[in-house]
Structures are given as structure tokens and as C-alpha cells.
Protein backbone atom coordinates (compact mmCIF):
# COMPACT_ATOMS: atom_id res chain seq x y z
CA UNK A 1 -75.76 -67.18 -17.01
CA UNK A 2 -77.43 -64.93 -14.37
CA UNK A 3 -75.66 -67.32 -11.57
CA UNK A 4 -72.16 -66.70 -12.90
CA UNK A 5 -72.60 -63.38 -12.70
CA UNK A 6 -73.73 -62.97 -9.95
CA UNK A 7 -70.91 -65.11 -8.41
CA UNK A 8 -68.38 -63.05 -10.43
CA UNK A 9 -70.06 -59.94 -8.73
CA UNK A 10 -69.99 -61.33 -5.21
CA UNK A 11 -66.91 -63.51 -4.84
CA UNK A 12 -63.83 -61.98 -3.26
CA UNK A 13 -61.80 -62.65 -6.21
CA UNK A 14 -62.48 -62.54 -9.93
CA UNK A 15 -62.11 -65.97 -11.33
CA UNK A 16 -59.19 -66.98 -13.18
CA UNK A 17 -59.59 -66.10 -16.36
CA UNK A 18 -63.21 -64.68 -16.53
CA UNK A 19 -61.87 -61.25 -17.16
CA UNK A 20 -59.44 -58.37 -17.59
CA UNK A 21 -61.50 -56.16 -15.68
CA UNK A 22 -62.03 -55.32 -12.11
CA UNK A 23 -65.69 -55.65 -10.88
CA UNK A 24 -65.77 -52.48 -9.64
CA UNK A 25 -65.38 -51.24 -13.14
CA UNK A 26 -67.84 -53.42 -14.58
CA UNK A 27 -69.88 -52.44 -11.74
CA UNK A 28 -69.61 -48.99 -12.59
CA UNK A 29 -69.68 -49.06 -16.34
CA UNK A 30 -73.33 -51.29 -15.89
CA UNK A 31 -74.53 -48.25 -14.05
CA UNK A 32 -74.04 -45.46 -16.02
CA UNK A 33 -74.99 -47.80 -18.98
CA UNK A 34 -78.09 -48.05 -16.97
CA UNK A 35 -77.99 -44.24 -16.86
CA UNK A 36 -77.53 -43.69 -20.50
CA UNK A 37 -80.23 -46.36 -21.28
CA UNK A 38 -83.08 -44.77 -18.57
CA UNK A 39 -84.79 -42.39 -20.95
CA UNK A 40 -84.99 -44.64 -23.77
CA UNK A 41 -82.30 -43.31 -25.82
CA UNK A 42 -78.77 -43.45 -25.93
CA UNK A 43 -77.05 -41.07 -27.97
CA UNK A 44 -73.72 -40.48 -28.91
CA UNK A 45 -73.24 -37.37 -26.35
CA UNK A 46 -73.84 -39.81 -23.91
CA UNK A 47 -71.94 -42.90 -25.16
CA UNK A 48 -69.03 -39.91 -25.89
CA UNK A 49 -69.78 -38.78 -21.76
CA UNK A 50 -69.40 -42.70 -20.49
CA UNK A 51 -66.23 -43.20 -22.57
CA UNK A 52 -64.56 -40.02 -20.83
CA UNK A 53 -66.01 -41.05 -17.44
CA UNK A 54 -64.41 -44.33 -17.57
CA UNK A 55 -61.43 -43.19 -19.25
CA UNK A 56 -60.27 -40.29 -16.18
CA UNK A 57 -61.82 -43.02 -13.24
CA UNK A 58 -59.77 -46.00 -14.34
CA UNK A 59 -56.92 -44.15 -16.69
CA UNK A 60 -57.94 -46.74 -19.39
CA UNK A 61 -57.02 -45.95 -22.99
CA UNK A 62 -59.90 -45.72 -25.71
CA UNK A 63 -60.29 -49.21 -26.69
CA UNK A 64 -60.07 -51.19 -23.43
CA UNK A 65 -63.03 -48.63 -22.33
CA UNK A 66 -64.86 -50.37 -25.39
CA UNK A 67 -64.19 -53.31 -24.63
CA UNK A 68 -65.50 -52.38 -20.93
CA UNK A 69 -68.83 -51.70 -22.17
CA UNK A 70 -69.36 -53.90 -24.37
CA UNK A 71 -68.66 -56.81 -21.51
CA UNK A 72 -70.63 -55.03 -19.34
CA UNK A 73 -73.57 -54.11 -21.06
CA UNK A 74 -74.52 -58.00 -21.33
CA UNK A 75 -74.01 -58.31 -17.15
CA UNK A 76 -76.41 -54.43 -17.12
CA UNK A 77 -78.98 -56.60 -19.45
CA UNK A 78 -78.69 -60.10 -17.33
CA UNK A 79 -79.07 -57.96 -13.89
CA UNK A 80 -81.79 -58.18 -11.63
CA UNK A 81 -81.16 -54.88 -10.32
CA UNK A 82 -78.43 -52.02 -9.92
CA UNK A 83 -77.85 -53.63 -5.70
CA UNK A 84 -75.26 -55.80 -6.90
CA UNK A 85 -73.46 -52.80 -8.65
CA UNK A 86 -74.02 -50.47 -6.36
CA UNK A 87 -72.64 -53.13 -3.48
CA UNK A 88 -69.30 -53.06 -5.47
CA UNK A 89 -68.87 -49.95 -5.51
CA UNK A 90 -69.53 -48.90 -1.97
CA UNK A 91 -67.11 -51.60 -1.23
CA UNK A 92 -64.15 -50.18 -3.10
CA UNK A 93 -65.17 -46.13 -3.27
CA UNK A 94 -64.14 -44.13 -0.59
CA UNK A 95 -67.35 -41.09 0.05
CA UNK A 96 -65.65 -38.95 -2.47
CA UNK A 97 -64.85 -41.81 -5.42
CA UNK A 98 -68.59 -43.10 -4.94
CA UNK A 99 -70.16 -38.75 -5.30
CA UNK A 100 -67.71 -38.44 -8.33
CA UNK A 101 -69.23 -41.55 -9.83
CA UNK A 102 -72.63 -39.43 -8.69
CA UNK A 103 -71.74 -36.26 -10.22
CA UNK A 104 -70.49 -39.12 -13.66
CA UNK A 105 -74.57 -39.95 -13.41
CA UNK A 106 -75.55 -36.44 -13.57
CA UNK A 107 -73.22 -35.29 -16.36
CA UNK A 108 -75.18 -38.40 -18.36
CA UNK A 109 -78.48 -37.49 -17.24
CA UNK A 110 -77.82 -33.75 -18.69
CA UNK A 111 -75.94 -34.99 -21.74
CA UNK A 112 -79.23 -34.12 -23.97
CA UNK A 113 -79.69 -30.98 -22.01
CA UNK A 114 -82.75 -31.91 -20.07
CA UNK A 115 -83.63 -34.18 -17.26
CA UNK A 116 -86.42 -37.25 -17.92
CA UNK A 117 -88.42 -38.48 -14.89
CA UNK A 118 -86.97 -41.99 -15.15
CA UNK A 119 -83.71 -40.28 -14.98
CA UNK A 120 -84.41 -38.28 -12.17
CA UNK A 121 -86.05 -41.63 -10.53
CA UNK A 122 -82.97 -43.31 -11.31
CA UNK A 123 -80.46 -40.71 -9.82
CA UNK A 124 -82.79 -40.40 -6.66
CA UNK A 125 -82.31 -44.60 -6.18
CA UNK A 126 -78.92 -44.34 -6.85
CA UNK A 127 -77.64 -42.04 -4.79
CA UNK A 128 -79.22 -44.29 -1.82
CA UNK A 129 -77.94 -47.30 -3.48
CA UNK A 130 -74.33 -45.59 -2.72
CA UNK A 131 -75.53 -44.35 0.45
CA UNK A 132 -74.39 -40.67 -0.67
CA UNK A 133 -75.90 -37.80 1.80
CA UNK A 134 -78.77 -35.77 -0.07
CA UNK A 135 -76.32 -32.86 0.10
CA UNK A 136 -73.43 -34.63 -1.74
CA UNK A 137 -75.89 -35.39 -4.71
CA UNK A 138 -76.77 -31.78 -4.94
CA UNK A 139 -74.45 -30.01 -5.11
CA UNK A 140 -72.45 -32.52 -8.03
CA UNK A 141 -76.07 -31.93 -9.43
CA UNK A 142 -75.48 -28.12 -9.57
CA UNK A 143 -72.17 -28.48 -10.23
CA UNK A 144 -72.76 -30.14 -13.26
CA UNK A 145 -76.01 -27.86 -14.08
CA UNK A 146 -73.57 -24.69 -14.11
CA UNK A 147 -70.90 -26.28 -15.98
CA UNK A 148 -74.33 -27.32 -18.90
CA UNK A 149 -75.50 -23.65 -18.70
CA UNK A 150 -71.93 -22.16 -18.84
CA UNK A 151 -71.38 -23.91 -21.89
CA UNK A 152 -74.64 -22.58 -23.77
């Protein structure tokens, strides 16, 4: 299983047949599935958060973006790491696409309100994973921190 993957992450076309869905969705899904999943918990603000993410970044209607995480929650769970993800994405994302998908992490992380270590861990190796400047992660960071307290 974990070879099919990863040749359905790495060829240059999807198979015939092996799904409806690009790679870089699934590859973008996986990691804010990872995201949701870092803390322990995944509520429904965040499962709600991932919907809408995927939703307005691929203009997919409500149940294809279930059907995109359900398919790629087993490829999250049969990864070795978030490389092969994160490799998709910089290969498709211009800068800007890759710190939205960035500032899409952040809006997860702060879903509950408060930031976990793993998360922060996790947001820290992704944001060199999509080889996003420091300053880039930032300041979606405190765009999305304003937007939290705002709505207090």
C-alpha cells in the first residue's frame, strides 16, 4: 500500500483511474488533516475550518470535499512523513498559494482558541517544508490571531 502511494504522490501523472482528485489536493488535505490531528483532538471547529479551507482553495462543493478527506486521511495515516506532501505542493503553489495554505494551518491550529506545542512544532516544520520566509508565516500567524481576538 505505502508503495502505491507513494508512486501516486511522485509520478507525473495520476494513474488512470486511481482518482478524481489532483495530488496537490490530496497533498494538501493530508496536511491540514495532519494539522487538525497534532494536538490529539479533532473537533468539529476544526473539521468545520478544513471543509471551508478546501472548499475556497479548490471551489469544490460540500460533498466532494468529504470525499477528499476521507481518501486522504488513509494516504495522511500510510505516510512516512509530511515531505512527500509538502513536495506537491511547492511544486504546484506559487509563494502566495503555498503562505495561504500557511495562514489555512494557522486558522486550524487556533480553531480551539489556543496554540499546543505539537502544533506550534508542526507549523514551525511546515513552513520550512514549503520553504515559506519566517516573515510570510508571521504575519498569516497574526493575521489570523487578530481575526480570533476580533471575533471574541
Amino acid at each position: 500500500m505505502f508503495n502505491r502511494i507513494m508512486s501516486l504522490l511522485q509520478a507525473d501523472a495520476a494513474p488512470a483511474g486511481e482518482s478524481r482528485f489532483e495530488r496537490v489536493q490530496v497533498a494538501t488535505c493530508a496536511l491540514l488533516m495532519e494539522v487538525a490531528h497534532s494536538d490529539g483532538h479533532y473537533r468539529s471547529v476544526e473539521a468545520k475550518i478544513v471543509h471551508e479551507l478546501l472548499a475556497n482553495t479548490f471551489n469544490l462543493p460540500p460533498a466532494t470535499v468529504t470525499e477528499l478527506i476521507d481518501y486522504s486521511h488513509q494516504h495522511r495515516q500510510d505516510s512516512a512523513d509530511l515531505f512527500q506532501f509538502a513536495r506537491e505542493i511547492n511544486a504546484h503553489f506559487s509563494r502566495e498559494e503555498k503562505a495561504d495554505v500557511m495562514e489555512g494551518v494557522w486558522r486550524v491550529i487556533y480553531a480551539d482558541g489556543t496554540l499546543d506545542k505539537f502544533e506550534d512544532a508542526l507549523a514551525r516544520q511546515l513552513a520550512v517544508l514549503l520553504r515559506l520566509d519566517h516573515q510570510d508565516v508571521i504575519d498569516r500567524k497574526l493575521k489570523v490571531l487578530d481575526e480570533v481576538r476580533s471575533a471574541k
